[in-house]
C-alpha atoms as a PDB file:
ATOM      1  CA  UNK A   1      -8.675   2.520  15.893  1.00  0.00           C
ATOM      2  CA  UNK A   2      -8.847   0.123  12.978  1.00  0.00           C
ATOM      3  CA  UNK A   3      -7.084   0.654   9.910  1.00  0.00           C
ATOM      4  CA  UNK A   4     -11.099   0.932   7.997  1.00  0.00           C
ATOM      5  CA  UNK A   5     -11.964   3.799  10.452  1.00  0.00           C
ATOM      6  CA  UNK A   6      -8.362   6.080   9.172  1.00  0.00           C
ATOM      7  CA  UNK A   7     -10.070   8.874   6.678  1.00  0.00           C
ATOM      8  CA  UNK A   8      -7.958   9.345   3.484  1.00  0.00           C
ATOM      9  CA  UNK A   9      -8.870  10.735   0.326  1.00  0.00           C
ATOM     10  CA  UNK A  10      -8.682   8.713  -2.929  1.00  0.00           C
ATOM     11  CA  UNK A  11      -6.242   9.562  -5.874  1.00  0.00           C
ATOM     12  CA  UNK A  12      -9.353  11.124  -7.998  1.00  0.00           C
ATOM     13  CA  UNK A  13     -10.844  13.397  -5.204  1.00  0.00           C
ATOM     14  CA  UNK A  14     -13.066  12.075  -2.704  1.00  0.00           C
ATOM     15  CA  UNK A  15     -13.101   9.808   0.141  1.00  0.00           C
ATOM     16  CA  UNK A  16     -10.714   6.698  -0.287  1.00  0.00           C
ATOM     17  CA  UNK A  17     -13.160   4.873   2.089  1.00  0.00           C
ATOM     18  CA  UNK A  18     -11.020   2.343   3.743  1.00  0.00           C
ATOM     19  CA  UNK A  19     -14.535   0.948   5.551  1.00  0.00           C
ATOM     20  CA  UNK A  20     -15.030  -0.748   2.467  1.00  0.00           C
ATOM     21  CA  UNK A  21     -12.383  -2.835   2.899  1.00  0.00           C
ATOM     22  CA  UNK A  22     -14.127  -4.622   5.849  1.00  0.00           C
ATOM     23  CA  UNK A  23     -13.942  -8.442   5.516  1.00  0.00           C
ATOM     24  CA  UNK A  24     -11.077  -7.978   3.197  1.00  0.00           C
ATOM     25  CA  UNK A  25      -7.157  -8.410   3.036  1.00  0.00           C
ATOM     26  CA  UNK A  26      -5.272  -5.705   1.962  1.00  0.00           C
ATOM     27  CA  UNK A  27      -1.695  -4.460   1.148  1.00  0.00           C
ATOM     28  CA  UNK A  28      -0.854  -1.055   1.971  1.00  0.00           C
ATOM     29  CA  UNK A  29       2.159  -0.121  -0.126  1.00  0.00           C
ATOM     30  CA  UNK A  30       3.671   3.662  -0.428  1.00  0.00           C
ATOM     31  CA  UNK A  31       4.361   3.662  -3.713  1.00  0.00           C
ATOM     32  CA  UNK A  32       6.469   6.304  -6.192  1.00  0.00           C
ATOM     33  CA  UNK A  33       6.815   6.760 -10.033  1.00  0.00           C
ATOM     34  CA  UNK A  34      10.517   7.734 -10.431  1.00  0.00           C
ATOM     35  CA  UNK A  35      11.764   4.978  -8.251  1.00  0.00           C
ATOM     36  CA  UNK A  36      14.236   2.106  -8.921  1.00  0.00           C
ATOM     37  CA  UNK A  37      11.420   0.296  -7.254  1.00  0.00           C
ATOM     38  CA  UNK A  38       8.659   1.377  -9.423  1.00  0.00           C
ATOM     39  CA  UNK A  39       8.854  -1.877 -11.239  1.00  0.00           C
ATOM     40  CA  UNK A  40       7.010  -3.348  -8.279  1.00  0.00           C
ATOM     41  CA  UNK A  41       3.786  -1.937  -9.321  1.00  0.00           C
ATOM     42  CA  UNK A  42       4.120  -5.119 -11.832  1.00  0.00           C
ATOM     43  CA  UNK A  43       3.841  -7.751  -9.157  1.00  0.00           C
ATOM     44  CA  UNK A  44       1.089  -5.637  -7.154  1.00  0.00           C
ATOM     45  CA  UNK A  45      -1.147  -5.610  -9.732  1.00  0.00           C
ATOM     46  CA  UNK A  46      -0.258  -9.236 -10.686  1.00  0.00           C
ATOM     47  CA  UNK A  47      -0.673 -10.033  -6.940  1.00  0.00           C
ATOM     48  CA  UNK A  48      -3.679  -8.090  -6.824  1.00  0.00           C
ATOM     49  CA  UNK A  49      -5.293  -9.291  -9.607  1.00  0.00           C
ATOM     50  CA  UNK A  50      -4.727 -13.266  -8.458  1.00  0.00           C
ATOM     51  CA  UNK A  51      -5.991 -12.512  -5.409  1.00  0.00           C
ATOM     52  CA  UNK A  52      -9.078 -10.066  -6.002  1.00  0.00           C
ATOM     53  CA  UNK A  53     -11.398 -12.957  -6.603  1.00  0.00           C
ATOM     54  CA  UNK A  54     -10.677 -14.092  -2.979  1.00  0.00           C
ATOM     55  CA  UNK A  55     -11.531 -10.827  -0.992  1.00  0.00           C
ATOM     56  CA  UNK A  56      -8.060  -9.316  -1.661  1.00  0.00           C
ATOM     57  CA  UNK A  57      -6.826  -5.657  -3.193  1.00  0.00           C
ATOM     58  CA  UNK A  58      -3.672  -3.575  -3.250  1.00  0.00           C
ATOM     59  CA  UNK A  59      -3.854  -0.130  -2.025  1.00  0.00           C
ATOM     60  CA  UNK A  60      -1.568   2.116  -3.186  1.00  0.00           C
ATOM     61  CA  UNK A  61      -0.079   5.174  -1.386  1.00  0.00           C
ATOM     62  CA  UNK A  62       1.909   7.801  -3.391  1.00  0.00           C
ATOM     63  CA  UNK A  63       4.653   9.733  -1.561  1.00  0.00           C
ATOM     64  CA  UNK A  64       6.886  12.230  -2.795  1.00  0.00           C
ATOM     65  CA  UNK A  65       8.940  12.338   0.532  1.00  0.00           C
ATOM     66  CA  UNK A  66      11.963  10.049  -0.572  1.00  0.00           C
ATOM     67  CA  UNK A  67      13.976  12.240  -2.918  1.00  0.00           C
ATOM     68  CA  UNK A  68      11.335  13.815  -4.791  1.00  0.00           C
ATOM     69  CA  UNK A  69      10.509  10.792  -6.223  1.00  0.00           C
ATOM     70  CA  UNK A  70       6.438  11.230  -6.476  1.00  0.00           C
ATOM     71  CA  UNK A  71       6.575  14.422  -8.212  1.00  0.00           C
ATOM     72  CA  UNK A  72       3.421  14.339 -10.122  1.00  0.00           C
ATOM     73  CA  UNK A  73      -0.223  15.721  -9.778  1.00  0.00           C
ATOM     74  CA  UNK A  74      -3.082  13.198  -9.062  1.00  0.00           C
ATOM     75  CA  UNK A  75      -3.655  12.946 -12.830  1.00  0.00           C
ATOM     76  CA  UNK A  76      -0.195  12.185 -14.107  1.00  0.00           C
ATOM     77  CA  UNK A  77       0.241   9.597 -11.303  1.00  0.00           C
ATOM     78  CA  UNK A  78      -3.174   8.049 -12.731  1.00  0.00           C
ATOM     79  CA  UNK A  79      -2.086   8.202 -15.723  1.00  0.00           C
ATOM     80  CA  UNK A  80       1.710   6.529 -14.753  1.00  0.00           C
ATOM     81  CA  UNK A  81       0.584   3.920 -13.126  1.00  0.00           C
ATOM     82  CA  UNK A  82      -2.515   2.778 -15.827  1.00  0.00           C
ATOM     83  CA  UNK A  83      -0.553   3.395 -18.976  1.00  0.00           C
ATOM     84  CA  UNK A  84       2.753   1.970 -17.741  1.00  0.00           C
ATOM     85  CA  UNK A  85       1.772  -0.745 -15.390  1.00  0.00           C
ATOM     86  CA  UNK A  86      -1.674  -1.649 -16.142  1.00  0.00           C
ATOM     87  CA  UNK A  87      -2.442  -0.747 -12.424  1.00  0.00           C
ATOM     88  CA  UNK A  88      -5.910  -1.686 -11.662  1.00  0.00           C
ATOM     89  CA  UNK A  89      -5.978  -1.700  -7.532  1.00  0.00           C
ATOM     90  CA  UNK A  90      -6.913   1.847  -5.957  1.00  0.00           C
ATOM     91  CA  UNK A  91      -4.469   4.222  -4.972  1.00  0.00           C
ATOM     92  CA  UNK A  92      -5.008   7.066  -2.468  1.00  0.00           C
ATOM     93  CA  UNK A  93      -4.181  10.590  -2.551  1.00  0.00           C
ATOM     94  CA  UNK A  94      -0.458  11.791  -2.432  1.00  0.00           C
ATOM     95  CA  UNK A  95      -0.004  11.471   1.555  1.00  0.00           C
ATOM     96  CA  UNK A  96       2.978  12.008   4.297  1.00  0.00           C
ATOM     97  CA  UNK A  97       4.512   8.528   5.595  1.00  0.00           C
ATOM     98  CA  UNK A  98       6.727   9.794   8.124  1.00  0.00           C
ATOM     99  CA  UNK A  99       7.596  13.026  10.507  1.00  0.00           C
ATOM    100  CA  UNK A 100       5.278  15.914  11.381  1.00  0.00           C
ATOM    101  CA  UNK A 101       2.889  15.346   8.269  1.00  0.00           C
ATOM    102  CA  UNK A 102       2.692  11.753   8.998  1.00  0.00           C
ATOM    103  CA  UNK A 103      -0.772  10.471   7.673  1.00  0.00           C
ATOM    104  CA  UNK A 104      -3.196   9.194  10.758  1.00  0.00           C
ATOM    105  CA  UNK A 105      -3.180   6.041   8.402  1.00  0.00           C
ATOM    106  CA  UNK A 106       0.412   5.464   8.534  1.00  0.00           C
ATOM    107  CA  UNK A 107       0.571   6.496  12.134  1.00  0.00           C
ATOM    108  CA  UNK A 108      -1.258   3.225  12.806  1.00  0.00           C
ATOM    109  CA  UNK A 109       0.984   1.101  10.588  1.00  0.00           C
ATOM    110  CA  UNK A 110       4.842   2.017  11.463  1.00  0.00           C
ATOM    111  CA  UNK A 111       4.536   0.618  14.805  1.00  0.00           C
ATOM    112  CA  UNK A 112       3.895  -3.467  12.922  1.00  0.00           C
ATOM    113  CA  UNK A 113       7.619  -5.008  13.067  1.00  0.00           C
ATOM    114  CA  UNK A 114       8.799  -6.002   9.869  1.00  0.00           C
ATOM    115  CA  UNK A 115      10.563 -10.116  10.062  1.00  0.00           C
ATOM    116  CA  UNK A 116      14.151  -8.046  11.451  1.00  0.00           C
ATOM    117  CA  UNK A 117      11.817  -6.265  14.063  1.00  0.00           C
ATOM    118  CA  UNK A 118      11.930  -3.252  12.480  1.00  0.00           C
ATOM    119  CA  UNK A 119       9.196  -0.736  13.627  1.00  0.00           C
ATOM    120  CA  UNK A 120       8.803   2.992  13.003  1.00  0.00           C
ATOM    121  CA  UNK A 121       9.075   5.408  10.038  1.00  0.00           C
ATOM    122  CA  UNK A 122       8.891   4.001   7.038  1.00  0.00           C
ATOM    123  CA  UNK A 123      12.720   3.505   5.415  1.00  0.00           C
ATOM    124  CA  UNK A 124      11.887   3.925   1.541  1.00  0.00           C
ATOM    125  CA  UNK A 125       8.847   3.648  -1.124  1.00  0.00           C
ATOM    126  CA  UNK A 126       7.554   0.230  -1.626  1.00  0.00           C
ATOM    127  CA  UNK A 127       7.195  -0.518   2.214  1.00  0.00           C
ATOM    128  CA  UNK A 128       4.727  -3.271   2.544  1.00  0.00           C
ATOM    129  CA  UNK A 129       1.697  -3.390   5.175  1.00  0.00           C
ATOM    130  CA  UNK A 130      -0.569  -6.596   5.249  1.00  0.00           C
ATOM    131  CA  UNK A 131      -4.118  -5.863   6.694  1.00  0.00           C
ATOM    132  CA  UNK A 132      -6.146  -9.097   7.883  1.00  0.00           C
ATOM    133  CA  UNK A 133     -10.456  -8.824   7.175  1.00  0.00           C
ATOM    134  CA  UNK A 134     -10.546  -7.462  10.563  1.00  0.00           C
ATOM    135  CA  UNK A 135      -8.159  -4.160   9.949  1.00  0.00           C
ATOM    136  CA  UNK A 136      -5.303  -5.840  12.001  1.00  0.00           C
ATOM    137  CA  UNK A 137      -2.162  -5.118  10.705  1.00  0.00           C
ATOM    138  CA  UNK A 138      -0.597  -8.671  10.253  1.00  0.00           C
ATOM    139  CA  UNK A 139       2.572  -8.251   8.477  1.00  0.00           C
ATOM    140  CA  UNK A 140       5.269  -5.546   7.295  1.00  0.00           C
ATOM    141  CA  UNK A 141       7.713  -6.202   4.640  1.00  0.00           C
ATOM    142  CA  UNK A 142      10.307  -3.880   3.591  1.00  0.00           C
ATOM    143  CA  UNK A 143      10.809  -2.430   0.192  1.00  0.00           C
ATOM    144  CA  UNK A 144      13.121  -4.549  -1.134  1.00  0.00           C
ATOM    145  CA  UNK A 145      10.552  -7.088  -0.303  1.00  0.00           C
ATOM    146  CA  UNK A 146       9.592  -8.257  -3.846  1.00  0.00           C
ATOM    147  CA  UNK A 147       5.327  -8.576  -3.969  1.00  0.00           C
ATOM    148  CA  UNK A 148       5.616 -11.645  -5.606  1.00  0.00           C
ATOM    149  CA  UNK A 149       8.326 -12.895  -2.894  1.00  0.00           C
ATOM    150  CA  UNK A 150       7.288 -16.165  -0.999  1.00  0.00           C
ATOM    151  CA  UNK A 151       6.502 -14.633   2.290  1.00  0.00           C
ATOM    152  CA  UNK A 152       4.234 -11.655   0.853  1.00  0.00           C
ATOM    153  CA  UNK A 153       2.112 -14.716  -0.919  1.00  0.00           C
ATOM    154  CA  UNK A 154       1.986 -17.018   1.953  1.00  0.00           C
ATOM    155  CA  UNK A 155       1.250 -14.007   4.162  1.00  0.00           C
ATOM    156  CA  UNK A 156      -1.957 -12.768   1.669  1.00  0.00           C
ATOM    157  CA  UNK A 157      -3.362 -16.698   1.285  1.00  0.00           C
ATOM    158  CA  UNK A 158      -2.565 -17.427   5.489  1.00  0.00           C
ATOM    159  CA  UNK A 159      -5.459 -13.835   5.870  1.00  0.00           C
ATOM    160  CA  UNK A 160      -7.978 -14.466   2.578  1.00  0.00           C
ATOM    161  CA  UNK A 161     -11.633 -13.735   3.298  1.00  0.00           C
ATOM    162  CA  UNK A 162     -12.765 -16.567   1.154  1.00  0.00           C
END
């Protein structure tokens, strides 16, 4: 199953719609408000907005299941990410990344090696997924993995649509 076919819901309500992100690249990133990472969202919406013009987008996916540290409701996340980072890209619904709740969506990810071969659950928020215009996963990058480091960018222009 490609990545476009996994059904998620959107942040708002409604479908998330991942078909529309056929002939595009996207970055899949877990994402959390009260995390020393947060500051990331920075670099994905600078990274996101660079590359949107080019058949790229950042999808975010909120988790609360590393410390409590996606506490909020749909609205106050919104509201987070828009007032405090100027976040732009899409983010989904609050969703499970690893054990028994595990999203269908991340299910299809873990098993992509990050560069030390790393495969399998998710190890914090920020974890990075790279999907080419075809919904291959291409690339994982762990969360330490700055969005504005070297390999993410080379790794987003070496999959752009256009």
């Amino acid at each position: 199953m490609s990545v476009h076919e996994v059904e998620i819901g959107a942040l708002q309500g409604g479908p998330a719609d991942l078909a529309q992100y056929r002939g595009k690249a996207v970055l899949i990133v877990n994402v959390a408000s009260k995390c020393g990472l947060t500051p990331q969202y920075a670099a994905l919406e600078k990274l996101h907005a660079t590359y949107a013009p080019r058949g790229f987008t950042v999808l975010g996916v909120p988790c609360n299941q590393f410390m409590g540290q996606e506490p909020g409701s749909a609205e106050e996340i919104a509201s987070f990410c828009s007032a405090t980072y100027g976040v732009t890209f899409p983010l989904t619904e609050k969703t499970g990344v690893n054990g028994e709740g595990r999203h269908p969506l991340y299910a299809r990810l873990v098993g992509t090696p990050d560069a030390e071969g790393h495969t399998g659950d998710i190890r914090w928020n920020f974890e990075k997924f790279l999907i080419a215009p075809d919904g291959e996963v291409v690339a994982r990058f762990g969360p330490r993995t700055e969005p504005d480091a070297p390999e993410v960018v080379s790794a987003v222009e070496a999959v752009l649509p256009a």
